[in-house]
Protein backbone atom coordinates (compact mmCIF):
# COMPACT_ATOMS: atom_id res chain seq x y z
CA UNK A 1 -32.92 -9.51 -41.78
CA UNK A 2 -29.13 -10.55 -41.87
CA UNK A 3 -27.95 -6.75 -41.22
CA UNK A 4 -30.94 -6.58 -38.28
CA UNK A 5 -29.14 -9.92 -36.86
CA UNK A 6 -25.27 -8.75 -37.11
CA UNK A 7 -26.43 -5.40 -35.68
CA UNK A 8 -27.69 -7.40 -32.53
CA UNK A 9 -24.75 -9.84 -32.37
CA UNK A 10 -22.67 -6.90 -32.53
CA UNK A 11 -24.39 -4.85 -29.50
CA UNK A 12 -24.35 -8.16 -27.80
CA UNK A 13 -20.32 -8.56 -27.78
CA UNK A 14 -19.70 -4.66 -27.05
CA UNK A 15 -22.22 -5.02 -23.67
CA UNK A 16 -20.15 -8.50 -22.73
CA UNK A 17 -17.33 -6.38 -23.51
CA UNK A 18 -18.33 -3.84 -20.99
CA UNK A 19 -19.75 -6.37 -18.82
CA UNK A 20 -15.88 -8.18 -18.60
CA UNK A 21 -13.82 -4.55 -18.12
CA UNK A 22 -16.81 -3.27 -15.40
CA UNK A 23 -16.07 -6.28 -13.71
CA UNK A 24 -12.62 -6.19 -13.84
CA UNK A 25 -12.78 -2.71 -12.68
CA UNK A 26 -14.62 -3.81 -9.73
CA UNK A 27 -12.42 -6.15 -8.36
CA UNK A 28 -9.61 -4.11 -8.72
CA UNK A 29 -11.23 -1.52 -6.73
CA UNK A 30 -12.43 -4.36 -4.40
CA UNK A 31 -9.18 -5.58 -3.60
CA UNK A 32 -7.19 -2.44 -4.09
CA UNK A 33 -4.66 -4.03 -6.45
CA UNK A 34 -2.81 -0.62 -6.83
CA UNK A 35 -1.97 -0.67 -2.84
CA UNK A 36 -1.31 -4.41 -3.31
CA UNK A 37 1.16 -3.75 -5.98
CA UNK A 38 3.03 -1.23 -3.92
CA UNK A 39 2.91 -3.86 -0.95
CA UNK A 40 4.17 -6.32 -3.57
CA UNK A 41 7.30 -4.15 -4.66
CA UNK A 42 8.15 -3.25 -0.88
CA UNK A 43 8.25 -7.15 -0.24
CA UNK A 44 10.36 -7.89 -3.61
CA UNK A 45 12.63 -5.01 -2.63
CA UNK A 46 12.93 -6.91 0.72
CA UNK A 47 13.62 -9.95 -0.70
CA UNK A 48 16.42 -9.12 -3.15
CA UNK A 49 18.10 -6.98 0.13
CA UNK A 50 17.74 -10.18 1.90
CA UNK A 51 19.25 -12.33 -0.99
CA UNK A 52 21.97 -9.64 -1.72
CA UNK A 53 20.64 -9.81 -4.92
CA UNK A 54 18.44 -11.55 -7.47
CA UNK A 55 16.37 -13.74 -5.22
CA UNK A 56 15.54 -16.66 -8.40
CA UNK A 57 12.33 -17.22 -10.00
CA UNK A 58 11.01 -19.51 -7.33
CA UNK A 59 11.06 -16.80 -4.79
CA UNK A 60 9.71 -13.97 -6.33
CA UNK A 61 7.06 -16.63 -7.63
CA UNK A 62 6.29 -17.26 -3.71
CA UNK A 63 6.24 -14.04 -2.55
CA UNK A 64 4.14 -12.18 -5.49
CA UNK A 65 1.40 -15.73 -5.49
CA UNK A 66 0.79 -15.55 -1.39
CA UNK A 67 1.63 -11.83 -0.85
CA UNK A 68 -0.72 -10.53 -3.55
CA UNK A 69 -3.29 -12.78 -2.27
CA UNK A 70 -3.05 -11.89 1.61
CA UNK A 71 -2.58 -8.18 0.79
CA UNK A 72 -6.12 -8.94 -1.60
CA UNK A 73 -7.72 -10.62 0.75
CA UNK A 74 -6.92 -8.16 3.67
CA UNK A 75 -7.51 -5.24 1.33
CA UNK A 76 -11.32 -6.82 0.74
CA UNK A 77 -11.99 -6.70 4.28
CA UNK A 78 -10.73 -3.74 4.74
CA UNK A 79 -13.90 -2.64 2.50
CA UNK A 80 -16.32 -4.77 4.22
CA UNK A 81 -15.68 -3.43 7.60
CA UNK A 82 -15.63 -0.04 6.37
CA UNK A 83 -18.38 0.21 3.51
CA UNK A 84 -20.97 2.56 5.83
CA UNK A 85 -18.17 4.84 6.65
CA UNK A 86 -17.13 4.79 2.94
CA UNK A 87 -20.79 6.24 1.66
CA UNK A 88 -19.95 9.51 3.76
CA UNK A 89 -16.76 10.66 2.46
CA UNK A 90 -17.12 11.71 -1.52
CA UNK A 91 -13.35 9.67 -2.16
CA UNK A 92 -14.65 6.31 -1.12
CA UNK A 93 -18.11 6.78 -2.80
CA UNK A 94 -16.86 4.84 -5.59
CA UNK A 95 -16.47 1.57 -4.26
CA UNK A 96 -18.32 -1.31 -5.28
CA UNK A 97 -19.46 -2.04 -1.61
CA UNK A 98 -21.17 1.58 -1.97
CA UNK A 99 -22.49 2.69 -4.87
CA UNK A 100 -23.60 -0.98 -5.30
CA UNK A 101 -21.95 -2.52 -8.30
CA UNK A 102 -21.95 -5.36 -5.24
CA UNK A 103 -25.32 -6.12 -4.95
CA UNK A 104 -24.78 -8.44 -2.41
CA UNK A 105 -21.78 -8.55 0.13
CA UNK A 106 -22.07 -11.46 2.03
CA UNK A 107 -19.53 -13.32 -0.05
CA UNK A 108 -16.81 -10.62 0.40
CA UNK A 109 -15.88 -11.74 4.17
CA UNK A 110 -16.01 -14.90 3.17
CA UNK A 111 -13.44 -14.59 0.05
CA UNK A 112 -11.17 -12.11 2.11
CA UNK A 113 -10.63 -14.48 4.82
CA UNK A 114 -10.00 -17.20 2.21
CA UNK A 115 -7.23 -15.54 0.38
CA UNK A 116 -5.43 -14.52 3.50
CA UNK A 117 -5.58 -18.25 4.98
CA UNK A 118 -4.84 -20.02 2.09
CA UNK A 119 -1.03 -18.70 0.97
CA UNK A 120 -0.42 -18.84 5.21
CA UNK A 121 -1.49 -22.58 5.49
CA UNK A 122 0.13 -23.39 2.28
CA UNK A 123 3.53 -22.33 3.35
CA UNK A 124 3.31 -22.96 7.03
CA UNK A 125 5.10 -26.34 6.68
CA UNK A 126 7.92 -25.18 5.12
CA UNK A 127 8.70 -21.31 5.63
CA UNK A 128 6.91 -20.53 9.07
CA UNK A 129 8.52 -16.55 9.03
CA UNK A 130 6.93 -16.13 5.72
CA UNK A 131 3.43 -17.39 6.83
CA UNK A 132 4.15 -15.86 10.50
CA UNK A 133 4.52 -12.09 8.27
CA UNK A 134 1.88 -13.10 5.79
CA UNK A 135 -0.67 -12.98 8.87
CA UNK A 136 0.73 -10.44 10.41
CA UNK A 137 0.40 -7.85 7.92
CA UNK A 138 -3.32 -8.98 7.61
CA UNK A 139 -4.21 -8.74 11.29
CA UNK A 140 -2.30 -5.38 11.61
CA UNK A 141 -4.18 -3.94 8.53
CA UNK A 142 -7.46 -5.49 9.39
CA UNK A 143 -8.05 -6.04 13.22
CA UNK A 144 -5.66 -3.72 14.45
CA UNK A 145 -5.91 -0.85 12.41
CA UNK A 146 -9.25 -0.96 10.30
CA UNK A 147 -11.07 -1.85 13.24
CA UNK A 148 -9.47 -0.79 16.30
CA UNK A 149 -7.70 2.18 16.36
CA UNK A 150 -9.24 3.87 12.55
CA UNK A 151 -12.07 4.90 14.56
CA UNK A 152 -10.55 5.98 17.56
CA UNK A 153 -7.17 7.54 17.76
CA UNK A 154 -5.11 9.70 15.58
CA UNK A 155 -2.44 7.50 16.34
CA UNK A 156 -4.63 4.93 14.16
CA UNK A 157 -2.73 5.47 11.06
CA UNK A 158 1.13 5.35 13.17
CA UNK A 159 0.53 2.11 14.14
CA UNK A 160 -1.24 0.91 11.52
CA UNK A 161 2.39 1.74 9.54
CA UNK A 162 3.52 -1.79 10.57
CA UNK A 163 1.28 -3.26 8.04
CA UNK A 164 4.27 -2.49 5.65
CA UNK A 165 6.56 -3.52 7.37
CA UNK A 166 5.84 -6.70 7.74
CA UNK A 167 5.06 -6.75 3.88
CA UNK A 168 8.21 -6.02 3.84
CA UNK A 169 9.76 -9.06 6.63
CA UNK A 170 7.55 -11.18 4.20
CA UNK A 171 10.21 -10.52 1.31
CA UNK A 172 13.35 -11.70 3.41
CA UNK A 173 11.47 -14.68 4.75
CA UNK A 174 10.82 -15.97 1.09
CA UNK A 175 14.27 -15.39 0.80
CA UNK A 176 14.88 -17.48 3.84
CA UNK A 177 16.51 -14.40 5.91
CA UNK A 178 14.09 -12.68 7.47
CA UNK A 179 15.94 -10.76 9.88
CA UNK A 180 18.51 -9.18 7.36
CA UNK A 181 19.43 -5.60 8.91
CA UNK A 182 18.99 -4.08 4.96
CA UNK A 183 15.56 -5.76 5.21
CA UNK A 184 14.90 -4.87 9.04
CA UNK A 185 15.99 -0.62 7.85
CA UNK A 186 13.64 -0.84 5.02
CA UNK A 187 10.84 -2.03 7.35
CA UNK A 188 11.18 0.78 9.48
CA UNK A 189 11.58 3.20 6.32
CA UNK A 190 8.19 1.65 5.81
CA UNK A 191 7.06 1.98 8.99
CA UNK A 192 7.48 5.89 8.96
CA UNK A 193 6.60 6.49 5.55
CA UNK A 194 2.74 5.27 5.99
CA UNK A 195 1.73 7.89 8.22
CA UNK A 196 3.07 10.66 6.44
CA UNK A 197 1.79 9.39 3.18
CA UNK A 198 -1.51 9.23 5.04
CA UNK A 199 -1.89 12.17 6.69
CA UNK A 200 -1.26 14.08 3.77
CA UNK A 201 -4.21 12.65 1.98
CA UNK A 202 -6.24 13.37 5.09
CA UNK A 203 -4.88 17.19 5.00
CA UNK A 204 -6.60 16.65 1.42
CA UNK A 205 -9.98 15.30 2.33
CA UNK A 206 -10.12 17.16 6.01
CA UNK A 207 -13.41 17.85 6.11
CA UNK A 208 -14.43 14.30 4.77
CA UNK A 209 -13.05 12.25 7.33
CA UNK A 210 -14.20 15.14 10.08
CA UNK A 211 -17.56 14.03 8.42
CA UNK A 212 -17.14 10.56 8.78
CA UNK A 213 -15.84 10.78 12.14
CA UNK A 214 -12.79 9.55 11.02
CA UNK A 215 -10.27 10.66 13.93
CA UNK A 216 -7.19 11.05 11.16
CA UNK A 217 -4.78 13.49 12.53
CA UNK A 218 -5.39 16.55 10.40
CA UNK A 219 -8.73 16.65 11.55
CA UNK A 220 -7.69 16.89 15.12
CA UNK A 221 -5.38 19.93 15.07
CA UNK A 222 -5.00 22.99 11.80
CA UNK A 223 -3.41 21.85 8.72
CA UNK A 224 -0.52 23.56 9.61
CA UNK A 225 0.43 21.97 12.15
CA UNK A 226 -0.10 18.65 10.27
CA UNK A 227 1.45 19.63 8.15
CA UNK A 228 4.51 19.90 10.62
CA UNK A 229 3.27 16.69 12.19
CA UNK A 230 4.04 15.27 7.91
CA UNK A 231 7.27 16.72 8.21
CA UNK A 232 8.19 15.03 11.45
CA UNK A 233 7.65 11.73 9.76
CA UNK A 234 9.76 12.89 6.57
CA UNK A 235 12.70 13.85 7.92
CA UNK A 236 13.29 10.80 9.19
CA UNK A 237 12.21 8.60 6.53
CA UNK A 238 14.67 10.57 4.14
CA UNK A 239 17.25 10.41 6.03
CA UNK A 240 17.14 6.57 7.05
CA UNK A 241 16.82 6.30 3.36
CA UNK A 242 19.90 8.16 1.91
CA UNK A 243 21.86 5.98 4.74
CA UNK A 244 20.24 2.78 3.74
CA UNK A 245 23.59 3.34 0.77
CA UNK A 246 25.98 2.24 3.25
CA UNK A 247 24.48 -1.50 2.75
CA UNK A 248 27.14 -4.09 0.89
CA UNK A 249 25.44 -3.87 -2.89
CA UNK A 250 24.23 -0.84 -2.70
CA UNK A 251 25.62 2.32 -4.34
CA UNK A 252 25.16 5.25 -6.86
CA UNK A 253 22.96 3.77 -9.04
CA UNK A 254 20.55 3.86 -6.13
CA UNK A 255 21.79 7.01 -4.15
CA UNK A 256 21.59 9.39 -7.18
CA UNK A 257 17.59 8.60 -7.89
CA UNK A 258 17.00 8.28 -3.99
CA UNK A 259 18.20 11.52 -3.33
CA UNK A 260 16.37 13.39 -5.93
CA UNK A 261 13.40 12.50 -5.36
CA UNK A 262 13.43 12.78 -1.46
CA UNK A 263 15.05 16.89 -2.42
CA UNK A 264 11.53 16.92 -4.10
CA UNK A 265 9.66 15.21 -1.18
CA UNK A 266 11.15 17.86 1.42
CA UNK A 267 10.60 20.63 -0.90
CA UNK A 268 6.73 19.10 -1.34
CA UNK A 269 6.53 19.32 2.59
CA UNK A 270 8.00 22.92 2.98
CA UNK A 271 5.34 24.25 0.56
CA UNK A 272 2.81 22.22 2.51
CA UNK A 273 4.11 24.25 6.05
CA UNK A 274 3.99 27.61 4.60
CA UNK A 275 0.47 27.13 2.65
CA UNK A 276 -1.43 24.07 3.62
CA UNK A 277 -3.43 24.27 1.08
CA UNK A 278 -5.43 21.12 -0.68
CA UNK A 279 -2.87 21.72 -4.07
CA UNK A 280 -0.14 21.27 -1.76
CA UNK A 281 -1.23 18.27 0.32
CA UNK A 282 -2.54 16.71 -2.89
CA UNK A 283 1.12 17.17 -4.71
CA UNK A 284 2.64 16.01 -1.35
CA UNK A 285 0.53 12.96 -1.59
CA UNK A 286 1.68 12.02 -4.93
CA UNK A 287 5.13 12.75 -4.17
CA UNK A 288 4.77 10.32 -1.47
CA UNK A 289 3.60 7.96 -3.64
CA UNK A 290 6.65 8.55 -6.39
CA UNK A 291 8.69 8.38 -3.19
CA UNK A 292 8.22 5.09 -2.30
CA UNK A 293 8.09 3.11 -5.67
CA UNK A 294 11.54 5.06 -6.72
CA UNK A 295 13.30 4.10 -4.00
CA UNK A 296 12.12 0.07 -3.98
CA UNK A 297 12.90 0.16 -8.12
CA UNK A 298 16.01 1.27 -6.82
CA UNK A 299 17.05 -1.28 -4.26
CA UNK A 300 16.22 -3.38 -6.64
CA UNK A 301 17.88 -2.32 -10.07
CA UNK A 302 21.02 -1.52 -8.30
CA UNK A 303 21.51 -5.16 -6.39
CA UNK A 304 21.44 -6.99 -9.85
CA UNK A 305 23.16 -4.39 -12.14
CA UNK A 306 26.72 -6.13 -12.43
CA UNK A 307 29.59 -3.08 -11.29
């Protein structure tokens, strides 16, 4: 009778177990806390550009507490708006707002809007930029990309770049210069960086979003020439980059790591013009992603390593 008992206590704590990390799972799907930690690092590496170096714990504090929510929170929306569109394409199947781990989504809006408000209107009284770029990153992401131009223009994801920008702009306000040029050049890197990030994925998935009627811009020309399109977008963000060294603070120690990794970027893209294939636009999509967090880890590591 004892064993019978521990046997059921024990099957009880392995499905709470289960219960907590399938939970877990689904809000980190939910609220896409992998984009939000990328849009978390761009800000930081804003912030310590702004600060010329280590911003103090009371900033990074700031900017990782209302950041992480308002990038949640828009993130959640993002979802919402999008979850009939998302049954249609086999990569979005997954989410809880689909395959219906959310039984019931009324409460998503509700929370979304919520965690974007509440870091705006807590810091509005005393750091207006920051809330000003808090909300703007939301209503780019959200009004003007999810839900205006997503659905139709392949110019959706260009403009929709400025989301990360002003993630970004939201760094140097917590570190009470918003407008610092090394913060204002890694804006725009961000700002050019989305769409090629984006479109490769889309070269990826093609026929998905053509299902979906999802007007991305590889499924509005051949993959070749996206994949030109990818490398007009590239350039540029590699090269603004590699000059971004020139900033006071900045030197080998980011240079050397920068410039490896965009050789492999461009070298991603080339193989993407000659065959654009789905192995090439999936390894230029994760070379994207490599991109990006080696050069904020970068910025970052070589403004506080002491010279």
């Amino acid at each position: 009778m004892s064993l019978s008992k521990a046997t059921e206590r024990s099957f009880e704590t392995r499905a709470a177990t289960r219960g907590w990390r399938s939970t877990l799972q689904t809000l980190m799907v939910l609220f896409k806390l992998r984009i939000v930690f990328l849009l978390l690092m761009a800000a930081t590496a804003g912030m310590f550009l702004a600060a010329g170096g280590w911003p103090g714990w009371g900033a990074l504090l700031l900017i990782w507490a209302t950041g992480g929510m308002a990038a949640a929170g828009a993130s959640s929306l993002n979802q919402y708006w999008e979850r009939n569109r998302d049954g249609l394409m086999g990569r979005t199947r997954h989410r809880p707002l689909v395959n219906g781990d959310i039984s019931d989504p009324r409460w998503v809006p509700l929370v979304g809007v919520a965690l974007v408000l509440v870091p705006v209107l807590a810091v509005l009284p005393f750091n207006r930029p920051l809330a000003f770029f808090l909300l703007l990153g939301a209503v780019i992401y959200v009004g003007i990309y999810t839900i205006w131009l997503k659905p139709r223009t392949l110019l959706n994801i260009v403009i929709g770049g400025a989301a990360g920008s002003a993630a970004v702009l939201s760094g140097s306000a917590a570190a009470g210069a918003w407008n610092d040029v090394g913060a204002l050049v890694l804006a725009a890197i961000l700002f050019l960086w989305t769409p090629f990030h984006f479109w490769s994925l889309a070269i990826l998935y093609r026929d998905e979003y053509s299902r979906a009627d999802v007007p991305m811009l590889p499924t509005q020309t051949t993959p070749q020439r996206a994949a030109w399109w990818v490398m007009s977008h590239t350039l540029p963000t590699g090269i603004l980059s590699l000059l971004l060294v020139v900033l006071p603070g900045l030197g080998w120690l980011y240079f050397l790591p920068v410039l490896a990794i965009t050789v492999d970027l461009f070298y991603r893209n080339i193989m993407l013009i000659r065959d654009p294939s789905q192995t090439h636009a999936r390894k230029l999509f994760m070379s994207s992603n490599y991109y990006l967090l080696v050069l904020l880890l970068a910025i970052c590591v070589d403004l506080i390593v002491p010279w």
